[in-house]
C-alpha atoms as a PDB file:
ATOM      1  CA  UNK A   1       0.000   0.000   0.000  1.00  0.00           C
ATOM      2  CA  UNK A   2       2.946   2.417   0.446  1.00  0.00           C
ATOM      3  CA  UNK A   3       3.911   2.205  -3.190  1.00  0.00           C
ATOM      4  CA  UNK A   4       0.562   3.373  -3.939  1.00  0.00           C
ATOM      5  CA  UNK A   5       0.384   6.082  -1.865  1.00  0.00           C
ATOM      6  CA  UNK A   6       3.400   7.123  -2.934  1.00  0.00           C
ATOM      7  CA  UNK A   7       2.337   7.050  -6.487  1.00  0.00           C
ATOM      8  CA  UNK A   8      -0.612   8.847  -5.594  1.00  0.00           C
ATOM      9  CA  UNK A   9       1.394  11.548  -3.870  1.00  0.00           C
ATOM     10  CA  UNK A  10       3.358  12.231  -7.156  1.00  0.00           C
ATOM     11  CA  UNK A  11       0.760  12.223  -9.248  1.00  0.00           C
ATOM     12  CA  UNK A  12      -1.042  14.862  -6.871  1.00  0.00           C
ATOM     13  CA  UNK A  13       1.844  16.618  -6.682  1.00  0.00           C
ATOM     14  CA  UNK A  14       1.951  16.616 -10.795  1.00  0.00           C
ATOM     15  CA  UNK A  15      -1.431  17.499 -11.278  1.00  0.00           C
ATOM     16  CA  UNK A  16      -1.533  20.648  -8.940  1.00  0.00           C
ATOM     17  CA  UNK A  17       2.216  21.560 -10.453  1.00  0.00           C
ATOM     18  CA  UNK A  18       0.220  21.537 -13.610  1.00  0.00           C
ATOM     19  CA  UNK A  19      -2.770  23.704 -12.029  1.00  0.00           C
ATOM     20  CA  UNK A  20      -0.124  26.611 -11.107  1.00  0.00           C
ATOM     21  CA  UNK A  21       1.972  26.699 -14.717  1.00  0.00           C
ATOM     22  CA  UNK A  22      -0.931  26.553 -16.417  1.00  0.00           C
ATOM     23  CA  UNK A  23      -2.232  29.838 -18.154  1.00  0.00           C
ATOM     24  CA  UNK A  24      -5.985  28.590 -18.791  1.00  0.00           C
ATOM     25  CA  UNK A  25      -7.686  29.322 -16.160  1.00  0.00           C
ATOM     26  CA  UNK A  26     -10.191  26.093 -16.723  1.00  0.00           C
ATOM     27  CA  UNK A  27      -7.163  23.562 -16.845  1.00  0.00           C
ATOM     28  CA  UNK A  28      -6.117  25.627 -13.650  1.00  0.00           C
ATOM     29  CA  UNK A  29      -9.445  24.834 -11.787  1.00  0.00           C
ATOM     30  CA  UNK A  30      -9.730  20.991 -12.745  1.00  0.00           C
ATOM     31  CA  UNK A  31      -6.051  20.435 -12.243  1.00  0.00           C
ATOM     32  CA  UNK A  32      -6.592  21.945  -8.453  1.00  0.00           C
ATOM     33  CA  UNK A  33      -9.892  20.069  -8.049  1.00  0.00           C
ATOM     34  CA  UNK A  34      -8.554  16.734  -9.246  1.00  0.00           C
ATOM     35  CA  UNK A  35      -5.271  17.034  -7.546  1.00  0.00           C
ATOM     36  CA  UNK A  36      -6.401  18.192  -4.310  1.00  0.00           C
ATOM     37  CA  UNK A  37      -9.370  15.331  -4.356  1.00  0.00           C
ATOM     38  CA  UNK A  38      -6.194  12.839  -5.195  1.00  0.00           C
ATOM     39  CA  UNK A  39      -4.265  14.052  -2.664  1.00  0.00           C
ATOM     40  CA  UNK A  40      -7.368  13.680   0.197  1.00  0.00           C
ATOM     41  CA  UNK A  41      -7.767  10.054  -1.441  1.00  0.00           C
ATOM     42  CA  UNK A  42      -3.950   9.408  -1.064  1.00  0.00           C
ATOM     43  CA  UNK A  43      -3.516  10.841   2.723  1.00  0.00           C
ATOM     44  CA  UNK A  44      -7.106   9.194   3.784  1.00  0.00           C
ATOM     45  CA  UNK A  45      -5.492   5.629   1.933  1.00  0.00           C
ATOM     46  CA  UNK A  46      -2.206   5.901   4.097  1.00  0.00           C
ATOM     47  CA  UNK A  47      -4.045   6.807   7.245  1.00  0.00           C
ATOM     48  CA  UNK A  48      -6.663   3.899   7.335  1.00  0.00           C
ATOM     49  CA  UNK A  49      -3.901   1.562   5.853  1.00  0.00           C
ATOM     50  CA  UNK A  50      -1.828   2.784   8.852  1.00  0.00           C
ATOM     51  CA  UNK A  51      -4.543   1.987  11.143  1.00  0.00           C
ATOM     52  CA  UNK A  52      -5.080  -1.300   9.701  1.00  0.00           C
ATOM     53  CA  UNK A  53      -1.611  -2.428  10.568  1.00  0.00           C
ATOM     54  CA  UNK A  54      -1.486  -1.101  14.109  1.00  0.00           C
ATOM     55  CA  UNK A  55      -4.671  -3.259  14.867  1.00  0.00           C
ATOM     56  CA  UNK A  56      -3.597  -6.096  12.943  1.00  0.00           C
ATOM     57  CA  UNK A  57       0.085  -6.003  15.381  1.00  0.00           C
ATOM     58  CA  UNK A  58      -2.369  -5.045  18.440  1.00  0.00           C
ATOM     59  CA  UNK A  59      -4.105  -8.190  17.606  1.00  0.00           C
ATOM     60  CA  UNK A  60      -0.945 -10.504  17.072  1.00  0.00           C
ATOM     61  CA  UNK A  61       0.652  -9.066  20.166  1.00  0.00           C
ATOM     62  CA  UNK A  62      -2.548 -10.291  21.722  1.00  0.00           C
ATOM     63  CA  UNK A  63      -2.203 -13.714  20.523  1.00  0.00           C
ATOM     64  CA  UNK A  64       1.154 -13.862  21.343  1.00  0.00           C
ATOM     65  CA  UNK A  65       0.060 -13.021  24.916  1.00  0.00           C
ATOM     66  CA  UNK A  66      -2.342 -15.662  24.910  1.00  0.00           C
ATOM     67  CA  UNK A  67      -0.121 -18.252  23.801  1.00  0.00           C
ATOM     68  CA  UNK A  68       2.683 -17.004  26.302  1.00  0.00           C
ATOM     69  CA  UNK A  69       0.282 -17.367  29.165  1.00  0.00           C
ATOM     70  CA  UNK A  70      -1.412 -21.028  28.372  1.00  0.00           C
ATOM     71  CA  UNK A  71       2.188 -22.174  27.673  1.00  0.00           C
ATOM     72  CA  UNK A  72       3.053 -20.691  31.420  1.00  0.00           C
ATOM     73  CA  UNK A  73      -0.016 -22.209  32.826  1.00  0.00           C
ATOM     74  CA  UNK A  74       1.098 -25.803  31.255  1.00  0.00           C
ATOM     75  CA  UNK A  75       4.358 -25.493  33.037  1.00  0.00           C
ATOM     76  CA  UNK A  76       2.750 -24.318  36.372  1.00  0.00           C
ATOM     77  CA  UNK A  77       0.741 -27.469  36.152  1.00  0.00           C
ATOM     78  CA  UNK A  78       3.187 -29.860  35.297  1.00  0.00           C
ATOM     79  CA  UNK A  79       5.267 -29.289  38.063  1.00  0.00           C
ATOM     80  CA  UNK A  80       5.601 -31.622  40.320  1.00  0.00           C
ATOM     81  CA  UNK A  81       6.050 -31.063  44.125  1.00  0.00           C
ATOM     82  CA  UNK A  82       9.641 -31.716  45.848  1.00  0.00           C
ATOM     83  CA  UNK A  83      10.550 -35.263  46.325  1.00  0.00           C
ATOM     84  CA  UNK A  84      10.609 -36.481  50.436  1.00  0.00           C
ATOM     85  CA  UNK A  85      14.285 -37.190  50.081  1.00  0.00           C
ATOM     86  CA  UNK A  86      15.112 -33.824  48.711  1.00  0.00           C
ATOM     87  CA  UNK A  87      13.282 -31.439  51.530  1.00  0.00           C
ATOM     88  CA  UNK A  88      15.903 -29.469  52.682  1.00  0.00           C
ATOM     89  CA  UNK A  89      18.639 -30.306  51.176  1.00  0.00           C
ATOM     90  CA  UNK A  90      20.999 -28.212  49.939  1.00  0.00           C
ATOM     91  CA  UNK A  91      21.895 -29.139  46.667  1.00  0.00           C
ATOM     92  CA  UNK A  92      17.991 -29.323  45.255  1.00  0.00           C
ATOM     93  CA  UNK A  93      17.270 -27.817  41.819  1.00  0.00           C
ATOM     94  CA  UNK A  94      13.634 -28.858  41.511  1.00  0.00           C
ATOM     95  CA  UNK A  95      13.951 -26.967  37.391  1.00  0.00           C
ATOM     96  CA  UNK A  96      11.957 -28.537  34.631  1.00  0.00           C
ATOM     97  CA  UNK A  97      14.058 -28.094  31.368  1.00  0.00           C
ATOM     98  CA  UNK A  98      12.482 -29.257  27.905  1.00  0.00           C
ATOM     99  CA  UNK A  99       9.876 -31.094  30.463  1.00  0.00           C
ATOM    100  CA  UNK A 100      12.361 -32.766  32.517  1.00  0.00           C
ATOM    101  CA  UNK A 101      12.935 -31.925  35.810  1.00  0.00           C
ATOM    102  CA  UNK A 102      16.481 -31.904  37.499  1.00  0.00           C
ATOM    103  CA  UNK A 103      16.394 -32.901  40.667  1.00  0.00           C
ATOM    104  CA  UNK A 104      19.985 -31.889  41.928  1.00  0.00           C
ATOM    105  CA  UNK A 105      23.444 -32.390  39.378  1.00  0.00           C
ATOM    106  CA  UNK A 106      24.299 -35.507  41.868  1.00  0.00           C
ATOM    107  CA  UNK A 107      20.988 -37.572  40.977  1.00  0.00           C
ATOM    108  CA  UNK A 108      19.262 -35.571  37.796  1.00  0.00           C
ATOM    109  CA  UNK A 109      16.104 -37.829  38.731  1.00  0.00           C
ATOM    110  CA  UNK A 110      16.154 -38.519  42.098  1.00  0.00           C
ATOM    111  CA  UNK A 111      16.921 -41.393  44.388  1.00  0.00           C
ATOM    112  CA  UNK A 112      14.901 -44.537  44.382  1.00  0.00           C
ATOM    113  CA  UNK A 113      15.799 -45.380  48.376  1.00  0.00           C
ATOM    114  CA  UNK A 114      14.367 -43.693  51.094  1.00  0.00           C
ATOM    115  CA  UNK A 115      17.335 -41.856  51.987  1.00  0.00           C
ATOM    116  CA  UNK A 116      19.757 -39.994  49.629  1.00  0.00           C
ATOM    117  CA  UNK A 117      23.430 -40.631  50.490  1.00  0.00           C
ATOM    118  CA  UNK A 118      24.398 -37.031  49.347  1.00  0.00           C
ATOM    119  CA  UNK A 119      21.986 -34.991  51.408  1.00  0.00           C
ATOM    120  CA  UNK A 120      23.341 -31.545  53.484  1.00  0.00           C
ATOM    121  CA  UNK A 121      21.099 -29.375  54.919  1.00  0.00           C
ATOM    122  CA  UNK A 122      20.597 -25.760  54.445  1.00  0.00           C
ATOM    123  CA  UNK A 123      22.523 -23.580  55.334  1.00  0.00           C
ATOM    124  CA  UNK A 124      19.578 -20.847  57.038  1.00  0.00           C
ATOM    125  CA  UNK A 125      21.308 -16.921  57.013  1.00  0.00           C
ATOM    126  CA  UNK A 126      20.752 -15.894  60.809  1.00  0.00           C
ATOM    127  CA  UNK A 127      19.525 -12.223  60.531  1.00  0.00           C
END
């Protein structure tokens, strides 16, 4: 649409060019009234096409939104709570990466006993 408007700027832009050199005062009058109505046409074109796009980026910013916050909710409920070994311990991750979760770099999935052989508590900051 901008190579139109453009075009229709120029030819305006021609037409009332024409309108001012011209010596007859009838070619002067429908030069002016024909470039001036092509020149409203031209600026009312670019303005509503302008429009156009800014609700057409409004609406896929939207949708991107959207998308952004179902895909959030899908990892908020696919978490899944700490395992009993891991409560506070120091070296748990508890991160979900490409829908795997990493339990801690010594045992990415956890520990099938009852009791984890590299468990240290937290350290708690005394204020």
């Amino acid at each position: 649409m901008t190579g139109k408007t453009a075009l229709g700027s120029i030819c305006a832009s021609l037409i009332l060019f024409v309108a001012v050199r011209s010596s007859n005062q009838v070619v002067q009058i429908t030069a002016s009234v024909v470039g001036a109505g092509l020149l409203g046409y031209t600026s009312t074109a670019f303005v509503l096409d302008c429009k156009r796009q800014q609700k057409r980026r409004i609406a896929d910013a939207e949708a991107y939104l959207e998308f952004l916050r179902q895909r959030n909710q899908e990892q908020v409920t696919h978490t899944r709570p700490m395992p009993k070994v891991c409560r506070g311990c120091c070296h748990y991750h508890g991160r979900t990466y490409g829908g795997h979760l990493l339990v801690c770099a010594m045992h990415p999935y956890g520990v099938e006993d009852a009791s984890c052989p590299d468990w240290q508590a937290q350290i708690q900051d005394s204020v």
